[in-house]
C-alpha atoms as a PDB file:
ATOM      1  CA  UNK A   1      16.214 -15.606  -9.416  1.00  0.00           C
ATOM      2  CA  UNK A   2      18.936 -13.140  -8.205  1.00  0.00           C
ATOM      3  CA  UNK A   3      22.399 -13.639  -9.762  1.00  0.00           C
ATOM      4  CA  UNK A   4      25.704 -11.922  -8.803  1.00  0.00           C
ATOM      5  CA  UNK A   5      24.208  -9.524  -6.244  1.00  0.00           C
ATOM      6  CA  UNK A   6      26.379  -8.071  -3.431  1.00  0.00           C
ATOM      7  CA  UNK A   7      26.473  -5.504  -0.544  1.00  0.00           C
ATOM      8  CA  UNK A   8      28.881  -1.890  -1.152  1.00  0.00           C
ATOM      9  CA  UNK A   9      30.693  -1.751   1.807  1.00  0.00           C
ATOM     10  CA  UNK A  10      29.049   1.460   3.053  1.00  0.00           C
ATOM     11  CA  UNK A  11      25.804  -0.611   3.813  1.00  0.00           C
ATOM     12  CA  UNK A  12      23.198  -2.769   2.529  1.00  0.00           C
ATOM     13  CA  UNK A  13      20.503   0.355   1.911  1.00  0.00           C
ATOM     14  CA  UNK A  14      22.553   2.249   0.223  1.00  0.00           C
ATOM     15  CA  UNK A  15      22.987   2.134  -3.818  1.00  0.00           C
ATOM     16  CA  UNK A  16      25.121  -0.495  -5.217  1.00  0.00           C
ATOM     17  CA  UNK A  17      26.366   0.508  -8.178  1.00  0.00           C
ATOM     18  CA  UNK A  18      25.863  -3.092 -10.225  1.00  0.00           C
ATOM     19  CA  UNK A  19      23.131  -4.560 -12.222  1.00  0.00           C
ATOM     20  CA  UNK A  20      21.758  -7.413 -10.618  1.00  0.00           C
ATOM     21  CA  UNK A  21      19.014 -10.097 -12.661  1.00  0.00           C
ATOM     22  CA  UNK A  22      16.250 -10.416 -10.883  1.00  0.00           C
ATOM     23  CA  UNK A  23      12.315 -10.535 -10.935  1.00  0.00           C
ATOM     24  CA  UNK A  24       9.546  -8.769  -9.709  1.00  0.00           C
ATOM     25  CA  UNK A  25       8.704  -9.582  -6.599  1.00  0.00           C
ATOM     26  CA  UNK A  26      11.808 -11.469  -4.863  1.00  0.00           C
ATOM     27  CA  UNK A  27      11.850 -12.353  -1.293  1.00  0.00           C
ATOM     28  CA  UNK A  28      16.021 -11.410  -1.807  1.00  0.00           C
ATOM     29  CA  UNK A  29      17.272  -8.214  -0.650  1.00  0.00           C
ATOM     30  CA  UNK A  30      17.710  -6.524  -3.708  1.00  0.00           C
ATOM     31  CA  UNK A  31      15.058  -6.005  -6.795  1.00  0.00           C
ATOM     32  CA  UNK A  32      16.496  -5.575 -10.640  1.00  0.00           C
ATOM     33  CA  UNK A  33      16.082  -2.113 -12.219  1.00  0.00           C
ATOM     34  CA  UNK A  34      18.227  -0.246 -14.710  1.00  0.00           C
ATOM     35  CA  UNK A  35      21.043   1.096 -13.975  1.00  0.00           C
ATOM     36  CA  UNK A  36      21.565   1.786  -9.917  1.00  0.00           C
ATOM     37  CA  UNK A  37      19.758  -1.054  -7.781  1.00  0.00           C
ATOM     38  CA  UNK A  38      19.048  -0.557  -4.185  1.00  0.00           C
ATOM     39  CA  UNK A  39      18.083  -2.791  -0.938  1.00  0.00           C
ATOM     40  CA  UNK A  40      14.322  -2.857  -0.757  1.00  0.00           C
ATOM     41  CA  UNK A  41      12.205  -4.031   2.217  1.00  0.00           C
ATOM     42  CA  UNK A  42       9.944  -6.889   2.316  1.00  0.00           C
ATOM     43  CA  UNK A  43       6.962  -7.005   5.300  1.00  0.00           C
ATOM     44  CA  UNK A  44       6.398  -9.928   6.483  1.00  0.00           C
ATOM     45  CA  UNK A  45       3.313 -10.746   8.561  1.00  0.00           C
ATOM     46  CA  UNK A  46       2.704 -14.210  10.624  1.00  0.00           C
ATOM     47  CA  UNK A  47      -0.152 -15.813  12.177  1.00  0.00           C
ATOM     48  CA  UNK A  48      -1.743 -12.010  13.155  1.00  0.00           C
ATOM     49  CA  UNK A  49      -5.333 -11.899  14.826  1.00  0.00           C
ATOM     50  CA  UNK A  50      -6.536  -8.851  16.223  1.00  0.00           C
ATOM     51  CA  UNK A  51     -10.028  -8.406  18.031  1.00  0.00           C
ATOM     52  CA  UNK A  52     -11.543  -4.982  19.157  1.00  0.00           C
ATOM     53  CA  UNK A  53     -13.025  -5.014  22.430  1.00  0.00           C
ATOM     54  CA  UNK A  54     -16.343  -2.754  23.194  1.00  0.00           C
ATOM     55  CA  UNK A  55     -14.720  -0.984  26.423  1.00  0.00           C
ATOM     56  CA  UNK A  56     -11.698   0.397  26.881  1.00  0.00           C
ATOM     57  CA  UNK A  57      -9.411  -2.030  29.011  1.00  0.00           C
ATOM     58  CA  UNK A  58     -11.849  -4.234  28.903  1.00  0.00           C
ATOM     59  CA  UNK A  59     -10.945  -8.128  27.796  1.00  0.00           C
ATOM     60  CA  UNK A  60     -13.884 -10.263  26.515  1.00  0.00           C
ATOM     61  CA  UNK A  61     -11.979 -13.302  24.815  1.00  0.00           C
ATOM     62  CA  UNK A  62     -15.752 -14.159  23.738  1.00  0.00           C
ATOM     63  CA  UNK A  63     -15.798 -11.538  20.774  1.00  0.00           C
ATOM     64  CA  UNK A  64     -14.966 -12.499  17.314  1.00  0.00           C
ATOM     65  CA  UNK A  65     -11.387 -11.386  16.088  1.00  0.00           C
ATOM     66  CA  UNK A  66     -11.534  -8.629  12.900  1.00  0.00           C
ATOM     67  CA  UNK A  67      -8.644 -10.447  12.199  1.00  0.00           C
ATOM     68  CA  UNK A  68      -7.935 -14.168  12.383  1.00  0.00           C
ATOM     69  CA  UNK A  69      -4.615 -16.220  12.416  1.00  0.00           C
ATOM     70  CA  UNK A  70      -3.535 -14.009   8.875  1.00  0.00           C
ATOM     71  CA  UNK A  71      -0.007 -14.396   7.214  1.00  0.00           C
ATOM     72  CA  UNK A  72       1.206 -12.574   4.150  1.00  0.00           C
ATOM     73  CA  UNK A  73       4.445 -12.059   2.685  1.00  0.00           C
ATOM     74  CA  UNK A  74       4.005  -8.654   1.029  1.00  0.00           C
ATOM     75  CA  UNK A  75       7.170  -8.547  -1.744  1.00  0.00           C
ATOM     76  CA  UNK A  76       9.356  -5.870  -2.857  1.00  0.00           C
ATOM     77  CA  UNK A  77       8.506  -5.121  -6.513  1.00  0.00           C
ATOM     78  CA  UNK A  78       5.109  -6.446  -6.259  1.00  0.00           C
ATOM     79  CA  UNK A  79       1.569  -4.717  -6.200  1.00  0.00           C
ATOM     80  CA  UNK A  80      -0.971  -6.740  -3.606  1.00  0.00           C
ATOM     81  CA  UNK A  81      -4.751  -6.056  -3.527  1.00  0.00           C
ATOM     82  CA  UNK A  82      -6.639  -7.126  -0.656  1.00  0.00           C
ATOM     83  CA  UNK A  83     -10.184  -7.625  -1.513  1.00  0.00           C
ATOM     84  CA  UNK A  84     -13.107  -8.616   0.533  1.00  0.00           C
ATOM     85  CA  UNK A  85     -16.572  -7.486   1.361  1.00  0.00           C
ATOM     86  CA  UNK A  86     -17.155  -4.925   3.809  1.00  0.00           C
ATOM     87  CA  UNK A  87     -16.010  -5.957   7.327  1.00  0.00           C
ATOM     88  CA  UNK A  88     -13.773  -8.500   6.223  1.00  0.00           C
ATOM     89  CA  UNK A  89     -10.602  -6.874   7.993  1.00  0.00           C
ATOM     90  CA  UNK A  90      -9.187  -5.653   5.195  1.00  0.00           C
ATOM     91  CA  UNK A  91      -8.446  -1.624   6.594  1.00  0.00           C
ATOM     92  CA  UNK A  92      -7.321  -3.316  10.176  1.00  0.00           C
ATOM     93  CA  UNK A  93      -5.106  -5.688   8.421  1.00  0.00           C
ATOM     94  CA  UNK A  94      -3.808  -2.613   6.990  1.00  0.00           C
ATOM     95  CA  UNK A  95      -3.423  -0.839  10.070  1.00  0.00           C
ATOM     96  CA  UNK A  96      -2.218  -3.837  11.562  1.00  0.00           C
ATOM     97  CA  UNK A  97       0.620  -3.901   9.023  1.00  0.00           C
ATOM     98  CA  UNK A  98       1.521  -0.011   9.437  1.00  0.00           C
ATOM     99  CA  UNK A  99       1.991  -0.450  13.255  1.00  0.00           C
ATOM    100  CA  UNK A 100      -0.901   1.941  14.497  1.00  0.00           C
ATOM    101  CA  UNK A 101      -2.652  -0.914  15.962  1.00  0.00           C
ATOM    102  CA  UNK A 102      -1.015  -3.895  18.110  1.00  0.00           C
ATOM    103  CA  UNK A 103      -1.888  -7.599  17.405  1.00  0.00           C
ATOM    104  CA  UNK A 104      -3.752  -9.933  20.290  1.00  0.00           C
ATOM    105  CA  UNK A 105      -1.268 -12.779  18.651  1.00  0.00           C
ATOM    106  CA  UNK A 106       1.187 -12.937  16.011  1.00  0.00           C
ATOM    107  CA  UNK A 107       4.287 -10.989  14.527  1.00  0.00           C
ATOM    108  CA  UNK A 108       4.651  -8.136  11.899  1.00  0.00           C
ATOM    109  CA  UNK A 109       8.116  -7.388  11.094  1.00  0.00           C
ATOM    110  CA  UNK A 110      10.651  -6.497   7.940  1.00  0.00           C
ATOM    111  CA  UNK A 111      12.721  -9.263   6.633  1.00  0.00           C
ATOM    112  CA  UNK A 112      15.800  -7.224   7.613  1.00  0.00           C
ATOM    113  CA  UNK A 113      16.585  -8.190  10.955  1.00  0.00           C
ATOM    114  CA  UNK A 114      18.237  -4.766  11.366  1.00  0.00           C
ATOM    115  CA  UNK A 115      15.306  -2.935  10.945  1.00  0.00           C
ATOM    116  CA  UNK A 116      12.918  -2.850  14.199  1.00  0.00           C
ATOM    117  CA  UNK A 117       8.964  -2.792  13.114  1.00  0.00           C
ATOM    118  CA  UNK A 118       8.472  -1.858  17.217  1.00  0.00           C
ATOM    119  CA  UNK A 119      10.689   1.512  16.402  1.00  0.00           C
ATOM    120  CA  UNK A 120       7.929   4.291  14.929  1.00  0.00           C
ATOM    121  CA  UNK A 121      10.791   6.438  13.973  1.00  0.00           C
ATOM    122  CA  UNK A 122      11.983   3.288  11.705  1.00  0.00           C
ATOM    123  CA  UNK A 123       8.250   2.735  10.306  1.00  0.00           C
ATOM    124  CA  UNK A 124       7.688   6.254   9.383  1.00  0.00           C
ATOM    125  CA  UNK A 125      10.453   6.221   6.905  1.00  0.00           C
ATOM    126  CA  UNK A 126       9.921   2.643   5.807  1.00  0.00           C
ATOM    127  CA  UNK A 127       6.226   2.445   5.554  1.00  0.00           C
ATOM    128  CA  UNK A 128       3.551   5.582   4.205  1.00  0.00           C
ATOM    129  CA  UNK A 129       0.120   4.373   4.670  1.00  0.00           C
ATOM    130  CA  UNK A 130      -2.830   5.920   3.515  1.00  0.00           C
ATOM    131  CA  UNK A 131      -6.352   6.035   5.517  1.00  0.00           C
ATOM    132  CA  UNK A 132      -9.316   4.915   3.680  1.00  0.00           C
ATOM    133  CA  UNK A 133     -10.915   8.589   5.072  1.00  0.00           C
ATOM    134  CA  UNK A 134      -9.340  11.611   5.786  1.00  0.00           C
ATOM    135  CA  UNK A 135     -11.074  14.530   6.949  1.00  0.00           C
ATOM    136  CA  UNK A 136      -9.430  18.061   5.407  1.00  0.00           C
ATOM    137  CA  UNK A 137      -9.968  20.830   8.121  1.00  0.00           C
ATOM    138  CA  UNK A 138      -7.294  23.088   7.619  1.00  0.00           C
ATOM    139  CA  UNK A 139      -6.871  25.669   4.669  1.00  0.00           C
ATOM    140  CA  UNK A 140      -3.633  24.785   4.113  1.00  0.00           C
ATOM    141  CA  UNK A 141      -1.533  24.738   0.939  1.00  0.00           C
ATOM    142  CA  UNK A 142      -1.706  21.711  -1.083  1.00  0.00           C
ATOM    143  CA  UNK A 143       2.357  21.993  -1.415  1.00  0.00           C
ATOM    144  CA  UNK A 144       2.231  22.213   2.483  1.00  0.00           C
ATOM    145  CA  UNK A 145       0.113  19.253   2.378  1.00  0.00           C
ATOM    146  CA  UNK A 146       2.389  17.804   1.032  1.00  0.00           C
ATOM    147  CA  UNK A 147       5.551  18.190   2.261  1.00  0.00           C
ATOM    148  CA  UNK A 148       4.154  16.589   5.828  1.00  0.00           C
ATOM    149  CA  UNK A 149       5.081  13.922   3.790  1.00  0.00           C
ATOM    150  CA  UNK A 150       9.142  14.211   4.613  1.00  0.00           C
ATOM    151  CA  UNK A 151       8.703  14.672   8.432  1.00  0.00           C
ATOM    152  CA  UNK A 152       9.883  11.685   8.580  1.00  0.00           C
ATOM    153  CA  UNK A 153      13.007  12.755   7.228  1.00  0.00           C
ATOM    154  CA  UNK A 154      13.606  15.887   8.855  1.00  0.00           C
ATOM    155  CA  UNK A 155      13.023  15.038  12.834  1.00  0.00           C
ATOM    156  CA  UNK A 156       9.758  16.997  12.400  1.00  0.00           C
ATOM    157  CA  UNK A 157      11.387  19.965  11.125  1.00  0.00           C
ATOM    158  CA  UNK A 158       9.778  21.723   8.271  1.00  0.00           C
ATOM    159  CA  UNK A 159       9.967  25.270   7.896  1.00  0.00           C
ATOM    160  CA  UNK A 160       7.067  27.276   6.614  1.00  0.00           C
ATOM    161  CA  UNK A 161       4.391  24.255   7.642  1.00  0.00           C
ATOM    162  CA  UNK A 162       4.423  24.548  11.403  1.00  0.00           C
ATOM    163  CA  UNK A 163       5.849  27.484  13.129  1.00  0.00           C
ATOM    164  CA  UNK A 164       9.546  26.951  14.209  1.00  0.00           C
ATOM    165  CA  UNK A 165      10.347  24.220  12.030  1.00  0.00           C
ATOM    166  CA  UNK A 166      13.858  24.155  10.063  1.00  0.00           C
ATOM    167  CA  UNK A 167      13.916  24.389   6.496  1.00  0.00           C
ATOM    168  CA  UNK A 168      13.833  21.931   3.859  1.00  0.00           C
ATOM    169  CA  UNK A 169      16.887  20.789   1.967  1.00  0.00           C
ATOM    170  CA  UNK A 170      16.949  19.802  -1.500  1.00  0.00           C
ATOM    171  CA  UNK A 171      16.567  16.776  -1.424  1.00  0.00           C
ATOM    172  CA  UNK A 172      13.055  17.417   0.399  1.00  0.00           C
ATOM    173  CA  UNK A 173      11.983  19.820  -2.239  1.00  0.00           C
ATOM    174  CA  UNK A 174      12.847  16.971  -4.621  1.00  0.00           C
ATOM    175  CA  UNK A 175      10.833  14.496  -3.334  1.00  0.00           C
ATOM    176  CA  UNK A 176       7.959  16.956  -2.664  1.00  0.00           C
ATOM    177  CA  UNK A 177       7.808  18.319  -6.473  1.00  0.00           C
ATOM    178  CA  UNK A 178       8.403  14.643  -7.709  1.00  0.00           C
ATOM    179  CA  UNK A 179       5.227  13.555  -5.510  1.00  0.00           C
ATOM    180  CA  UNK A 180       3.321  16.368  -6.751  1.00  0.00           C
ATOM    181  CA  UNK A 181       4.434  15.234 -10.805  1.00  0.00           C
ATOM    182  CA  UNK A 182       3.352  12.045 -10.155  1.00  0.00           C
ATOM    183  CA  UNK A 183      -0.218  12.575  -8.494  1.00  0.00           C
ATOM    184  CA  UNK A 184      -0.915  15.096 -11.256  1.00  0.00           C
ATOM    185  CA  UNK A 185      -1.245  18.307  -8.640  1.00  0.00           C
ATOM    186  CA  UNK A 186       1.589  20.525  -9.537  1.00  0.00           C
ATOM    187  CA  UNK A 187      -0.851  22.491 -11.044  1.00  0.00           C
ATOM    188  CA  UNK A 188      -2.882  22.928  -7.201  1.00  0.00           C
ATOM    189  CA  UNK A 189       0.434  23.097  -5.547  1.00  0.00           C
ATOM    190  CA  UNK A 190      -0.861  26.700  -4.154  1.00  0.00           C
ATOM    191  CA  UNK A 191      -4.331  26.301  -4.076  1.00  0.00           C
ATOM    192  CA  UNK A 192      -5.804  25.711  -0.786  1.00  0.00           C
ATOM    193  CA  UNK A 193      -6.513  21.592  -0.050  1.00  0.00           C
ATOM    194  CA  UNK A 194     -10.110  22.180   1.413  1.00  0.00           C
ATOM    195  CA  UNK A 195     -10.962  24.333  -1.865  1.00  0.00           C
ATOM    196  CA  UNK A 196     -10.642  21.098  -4.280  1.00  0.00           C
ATOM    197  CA  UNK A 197     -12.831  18.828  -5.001  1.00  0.00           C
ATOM    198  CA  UNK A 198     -13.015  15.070  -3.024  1.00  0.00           C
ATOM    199  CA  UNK A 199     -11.083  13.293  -6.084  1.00  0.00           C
ATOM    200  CA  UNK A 200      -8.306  16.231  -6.420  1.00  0.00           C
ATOM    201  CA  UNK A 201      -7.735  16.188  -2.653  1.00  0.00           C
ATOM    202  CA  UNK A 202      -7.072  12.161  -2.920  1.00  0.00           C
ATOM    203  CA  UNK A 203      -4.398  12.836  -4.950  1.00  0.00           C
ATOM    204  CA  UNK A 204      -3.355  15.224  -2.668  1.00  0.00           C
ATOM    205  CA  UNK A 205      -2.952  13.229   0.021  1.00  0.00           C
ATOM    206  CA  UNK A 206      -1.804  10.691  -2.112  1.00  0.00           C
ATOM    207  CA  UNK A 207       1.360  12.740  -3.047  1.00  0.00           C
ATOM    208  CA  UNK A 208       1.840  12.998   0.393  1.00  0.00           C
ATOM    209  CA  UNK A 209       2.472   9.579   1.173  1.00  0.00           C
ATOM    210  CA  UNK A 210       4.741   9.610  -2.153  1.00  0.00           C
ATOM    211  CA  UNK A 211       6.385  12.230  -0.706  1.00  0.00           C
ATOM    212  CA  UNK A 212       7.855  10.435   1.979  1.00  0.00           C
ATOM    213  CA  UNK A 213       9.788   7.849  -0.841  1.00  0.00           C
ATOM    214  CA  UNK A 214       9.264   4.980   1.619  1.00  0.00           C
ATOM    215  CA  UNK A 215       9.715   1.359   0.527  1.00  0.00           C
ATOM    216  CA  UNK A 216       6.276   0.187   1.495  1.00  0.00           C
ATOM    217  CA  UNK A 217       3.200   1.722   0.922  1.00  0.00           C
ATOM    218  CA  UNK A 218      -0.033   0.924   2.586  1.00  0.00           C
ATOM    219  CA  UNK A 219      -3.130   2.112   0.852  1.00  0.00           C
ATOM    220  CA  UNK A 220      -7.063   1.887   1.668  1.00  0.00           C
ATOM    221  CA  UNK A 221      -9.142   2.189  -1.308  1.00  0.00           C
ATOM    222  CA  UNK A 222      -6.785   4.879  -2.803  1.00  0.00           C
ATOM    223  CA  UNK A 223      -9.472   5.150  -5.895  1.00  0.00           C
ATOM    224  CA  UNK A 224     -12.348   5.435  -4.449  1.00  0.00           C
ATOM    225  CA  UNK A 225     -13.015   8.864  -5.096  1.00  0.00           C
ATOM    226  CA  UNK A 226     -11.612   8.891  -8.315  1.00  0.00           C
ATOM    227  CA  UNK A 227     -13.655   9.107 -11.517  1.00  0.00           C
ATOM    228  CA  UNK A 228     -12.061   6.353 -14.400  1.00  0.00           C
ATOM    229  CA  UNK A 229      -9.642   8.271 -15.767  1.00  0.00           C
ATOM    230  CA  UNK A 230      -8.263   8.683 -12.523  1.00  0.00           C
ATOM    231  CA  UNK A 231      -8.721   5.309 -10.990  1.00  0.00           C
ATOM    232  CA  UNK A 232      -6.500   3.961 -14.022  1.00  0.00           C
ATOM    233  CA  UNK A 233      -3.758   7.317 -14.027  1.00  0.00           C
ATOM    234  CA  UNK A 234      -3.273   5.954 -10.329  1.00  0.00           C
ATOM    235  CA  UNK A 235      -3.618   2.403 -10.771  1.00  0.00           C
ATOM    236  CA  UNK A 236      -0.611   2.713 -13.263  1.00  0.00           C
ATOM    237  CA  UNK A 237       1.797   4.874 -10.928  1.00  0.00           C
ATOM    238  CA  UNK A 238       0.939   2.357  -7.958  1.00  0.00           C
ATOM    239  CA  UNK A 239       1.933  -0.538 -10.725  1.00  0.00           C
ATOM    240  CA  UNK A 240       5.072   2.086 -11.747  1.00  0.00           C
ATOM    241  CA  UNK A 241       6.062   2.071  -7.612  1.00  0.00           C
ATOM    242  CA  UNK A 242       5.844  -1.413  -8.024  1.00  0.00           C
ATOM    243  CA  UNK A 243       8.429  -1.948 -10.768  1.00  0.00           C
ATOM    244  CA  UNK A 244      10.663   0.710  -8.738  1.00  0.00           C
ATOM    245  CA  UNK A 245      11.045  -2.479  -6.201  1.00  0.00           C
ATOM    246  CA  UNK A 246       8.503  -0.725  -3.829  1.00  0.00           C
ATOM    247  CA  UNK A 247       6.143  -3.057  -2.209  1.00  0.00           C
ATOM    248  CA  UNK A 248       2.567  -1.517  -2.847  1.00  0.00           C
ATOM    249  CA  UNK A 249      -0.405  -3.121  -0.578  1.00  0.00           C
ATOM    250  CA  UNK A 250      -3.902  -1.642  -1.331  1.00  0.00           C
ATOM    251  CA  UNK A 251      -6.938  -2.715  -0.471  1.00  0.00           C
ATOM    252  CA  UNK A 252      -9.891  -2.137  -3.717  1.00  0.00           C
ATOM    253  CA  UNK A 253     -13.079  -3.564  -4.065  1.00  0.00           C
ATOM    254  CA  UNK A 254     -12.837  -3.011  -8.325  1.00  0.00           C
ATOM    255  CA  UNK A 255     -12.580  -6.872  -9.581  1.00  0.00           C
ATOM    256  CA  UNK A 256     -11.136  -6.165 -13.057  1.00  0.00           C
ATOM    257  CA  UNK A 257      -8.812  -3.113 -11.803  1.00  0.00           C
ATOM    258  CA  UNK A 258      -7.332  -5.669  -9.543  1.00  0.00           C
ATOM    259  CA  UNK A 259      -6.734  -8.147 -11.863  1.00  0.00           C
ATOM    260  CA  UNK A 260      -5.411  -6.284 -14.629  1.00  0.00           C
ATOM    261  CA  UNK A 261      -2.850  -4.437 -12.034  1.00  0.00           C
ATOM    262  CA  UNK A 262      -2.310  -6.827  -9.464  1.00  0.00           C
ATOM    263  CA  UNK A 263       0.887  -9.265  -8.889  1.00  0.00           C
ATOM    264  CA  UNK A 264      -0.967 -10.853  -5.708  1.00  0.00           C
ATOM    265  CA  UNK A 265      -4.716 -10.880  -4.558  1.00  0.00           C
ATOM    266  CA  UNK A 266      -5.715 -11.421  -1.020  1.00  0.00           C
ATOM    267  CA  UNK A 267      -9.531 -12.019  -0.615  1.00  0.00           C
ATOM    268  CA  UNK A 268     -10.446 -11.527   2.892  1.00  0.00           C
ATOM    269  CA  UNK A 269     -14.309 -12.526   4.085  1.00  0.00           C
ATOM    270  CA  UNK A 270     -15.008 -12.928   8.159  1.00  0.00           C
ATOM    271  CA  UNK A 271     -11.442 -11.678   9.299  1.00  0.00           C
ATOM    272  CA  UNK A 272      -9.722 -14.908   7.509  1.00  0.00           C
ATOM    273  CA  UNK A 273      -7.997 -15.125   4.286  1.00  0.00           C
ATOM    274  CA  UNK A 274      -9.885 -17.182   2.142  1.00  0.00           C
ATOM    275  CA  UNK A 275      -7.266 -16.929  -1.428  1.00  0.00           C
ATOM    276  CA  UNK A 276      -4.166 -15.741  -1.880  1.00  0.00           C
ATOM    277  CA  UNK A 277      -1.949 -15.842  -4.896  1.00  0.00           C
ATOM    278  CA  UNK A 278      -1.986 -14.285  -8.564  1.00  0.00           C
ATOM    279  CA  UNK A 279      -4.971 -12.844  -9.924  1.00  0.00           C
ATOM    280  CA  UNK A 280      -5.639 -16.254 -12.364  1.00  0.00           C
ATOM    281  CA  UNK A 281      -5.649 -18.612  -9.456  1.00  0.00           C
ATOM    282  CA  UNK A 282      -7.331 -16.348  -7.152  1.00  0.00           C
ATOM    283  CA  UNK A 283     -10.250 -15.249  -9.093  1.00  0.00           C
ATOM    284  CA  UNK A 284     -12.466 -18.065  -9.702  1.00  0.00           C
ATOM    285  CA  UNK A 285     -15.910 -19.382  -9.410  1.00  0.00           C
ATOM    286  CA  UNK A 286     -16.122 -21.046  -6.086  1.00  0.00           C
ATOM    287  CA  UNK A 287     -13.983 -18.354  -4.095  1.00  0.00           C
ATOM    288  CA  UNK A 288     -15.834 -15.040  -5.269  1.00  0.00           C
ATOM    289  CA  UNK A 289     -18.905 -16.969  -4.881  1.00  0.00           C
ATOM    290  CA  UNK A 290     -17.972 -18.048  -1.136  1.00  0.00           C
ATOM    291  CA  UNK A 291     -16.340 -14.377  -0.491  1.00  0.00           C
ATOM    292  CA  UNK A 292     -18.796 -12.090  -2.523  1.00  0.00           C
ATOM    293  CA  UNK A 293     -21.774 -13.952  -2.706  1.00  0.00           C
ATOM    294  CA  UNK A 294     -22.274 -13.030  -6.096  1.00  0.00           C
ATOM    295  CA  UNK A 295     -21.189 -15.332  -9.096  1.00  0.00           C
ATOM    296  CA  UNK A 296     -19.475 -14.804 -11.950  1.00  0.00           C
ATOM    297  CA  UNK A 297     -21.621 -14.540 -15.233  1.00  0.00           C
ATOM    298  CA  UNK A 298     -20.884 -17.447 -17.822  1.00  0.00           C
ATOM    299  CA  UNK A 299     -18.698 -16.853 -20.534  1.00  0.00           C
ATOM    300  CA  UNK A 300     -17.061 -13.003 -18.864  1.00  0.00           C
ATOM    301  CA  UNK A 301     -14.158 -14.962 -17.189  1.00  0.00           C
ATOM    302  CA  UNK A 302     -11.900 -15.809 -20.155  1.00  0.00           C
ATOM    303  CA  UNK A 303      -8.167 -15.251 -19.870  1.00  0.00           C
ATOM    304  CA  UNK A 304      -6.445 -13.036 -22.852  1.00  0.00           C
ATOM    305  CA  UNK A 305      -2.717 -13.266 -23.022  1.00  0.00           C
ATOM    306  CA  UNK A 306      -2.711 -14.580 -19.505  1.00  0.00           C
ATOM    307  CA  UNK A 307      -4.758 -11.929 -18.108  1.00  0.00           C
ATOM    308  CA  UNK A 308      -8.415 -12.170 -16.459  1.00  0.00           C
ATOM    309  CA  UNK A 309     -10.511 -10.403 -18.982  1.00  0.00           C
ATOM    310  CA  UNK A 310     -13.497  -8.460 -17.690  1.00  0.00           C
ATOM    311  CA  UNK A 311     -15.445 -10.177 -14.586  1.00  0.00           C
ATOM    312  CA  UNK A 312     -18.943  -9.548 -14.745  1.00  0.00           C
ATOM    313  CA  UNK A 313     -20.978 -10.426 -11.374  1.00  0.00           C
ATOM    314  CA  UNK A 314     -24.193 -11.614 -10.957  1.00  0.00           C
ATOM    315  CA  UNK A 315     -26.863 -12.484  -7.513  1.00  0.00           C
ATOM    316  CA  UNK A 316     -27.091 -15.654  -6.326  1.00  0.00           C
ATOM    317  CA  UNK A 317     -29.977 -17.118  -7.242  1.00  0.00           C
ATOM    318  CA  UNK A 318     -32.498 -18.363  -4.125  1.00  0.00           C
END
């Protein structure tokens, strides 16, 4: 519930310099923090289907959509798994959502009416997404990698990247050593990205979409080249984004790590969501046994302290 909040007269996204009460996870402008608070964007998506067609501008209405008739309201503040088997939608949802694909039907925009989803210029500073694969060609520098990450920011000016390009102010050397602190890379800053291993360049690419300090983040399976130790170091800076009033989406097939860090699940099967809502509701017998076809083994779903404890899966039987 947001109490005494207010806009500074030199714009609703800049920092108002008041504490306002609120939760995580409001679908009000403005998110409760210490100290400063600031105007963070909610994405809202409504009845979205999408369908791929096997020719280019080719029509067949008679192919099933990848997507179907999906809404979501993904929160500032909040962390939101999609989860699904594979081909459920769950990566075009995502792309859906980050504007590099175009719905058949349906509307994808940011609750501030200000803010035009159509403009790519707006999304690129609002939104960093994060492929599920990304090939790594080039023997660049991973702090060059990096600081791709504030083109957004800088017209597509960055000295010492691309040849030409301006040079980068402070404030984009900030963001780009705070990205690298965060992913844990500082340490590879010069090393060059195709010289790492497939976990260390995740998190390289991962700072790079940090780097851009966007409000929404967009992630496809942003763990699954990490061993455990990494899947929970990043599972706990997504959660941290979170608390910043950033609205993290990812999309993880990892059960437990989903329920333990999630504020909303989204299980996906056949293009359609099938559950939505916290973890508890979302997780039960009857809807990971119509998603997953697998069931849940008796007595490994118990709630501790309001949290799922560990989900163990087993076949169906015949």
């Amino acid at each position: 519930m947001v109490q005494n909040w207010f806009r500074t007269n030199e714009g609703k996204h800049h920092i108002a310099r008041y504490v306002i009460e609120a939760g995580r996870g409001s679908d009000g402008p403005f998110i409760g923090l210490e100290g400063e608070t600031r105007y963070m964007l909610n994405l809202f998506i409504e009845q979205v289907s999408f369908r791929f067609h096997p020719m280019a501008r080719r029509s067949d209405q008679t192919l099933a959509a990848t997507v179907h008739n999906v809404s979501c309201k993904w929160l500032a503040g909040q962390v939101t798994s999609i989860m699904g088997p594979n081909g459920a939608g769950k990566t075009t949802l995502l792309k859906l959502a980050a504007g590099l694909l175009e719905p058949s039907q349906g509307d994808i925009r940011f609750d501030d009416a200000d803010i035009d989803f159509a403009d790519p210029s707006e999304r690129a500073r609002r939104i960093a997404y994060l492929p599920q694969f990304q090939s790594v060609v080039w023997p660049m520098a991973v702090g060059d990698v990096v600081a791709l990450g504030r083109l957004p920011h800088t017209a597509g000016t960055i000295s010492g990247v691309l040849p030409g390009f301006n040079r980068l102010d402070e404030d984009d050397v900030a963001a780009i050593h705070n990205a690298m602190v965060q992913a844990n890379i500082l340490k590879l800053k010069h090393r060059a990205i195709d010289t790492l291993s497939g976990g260390e360049q995740a998190r390289v690419l991962l700072a790079r979409a940090l780097a851009t300090q966007a409000d929404i983040f967009l992630l496809d399976e942003p763990i699954q080249s990490l061993d455990p130790a990494g899947q929970l170091d990043v599972m706990n800076l997504l959660q941290a984004l979170a608390r910043q009033g950033k609205a993290v989406i990812i999309s993880i097939h990892d059960m437990n790590l989903a329920a333990r860090y999630s504020d909303q699940v989204v299980l996906m099967r056949a293009g359609r969501v099938q559950s939505s809502g916290p973890a508890q509701e979302v997780f039960t017998s009857e809807n990971i046994s119509s998603v997953f076809d697998v069931k849940i083994r008796s007595g490994s779903h118990q709630p501790i302290n309001g949290n799922i404890a560990a989900i163990l899966l087993d076949p169906i039987d015949d």
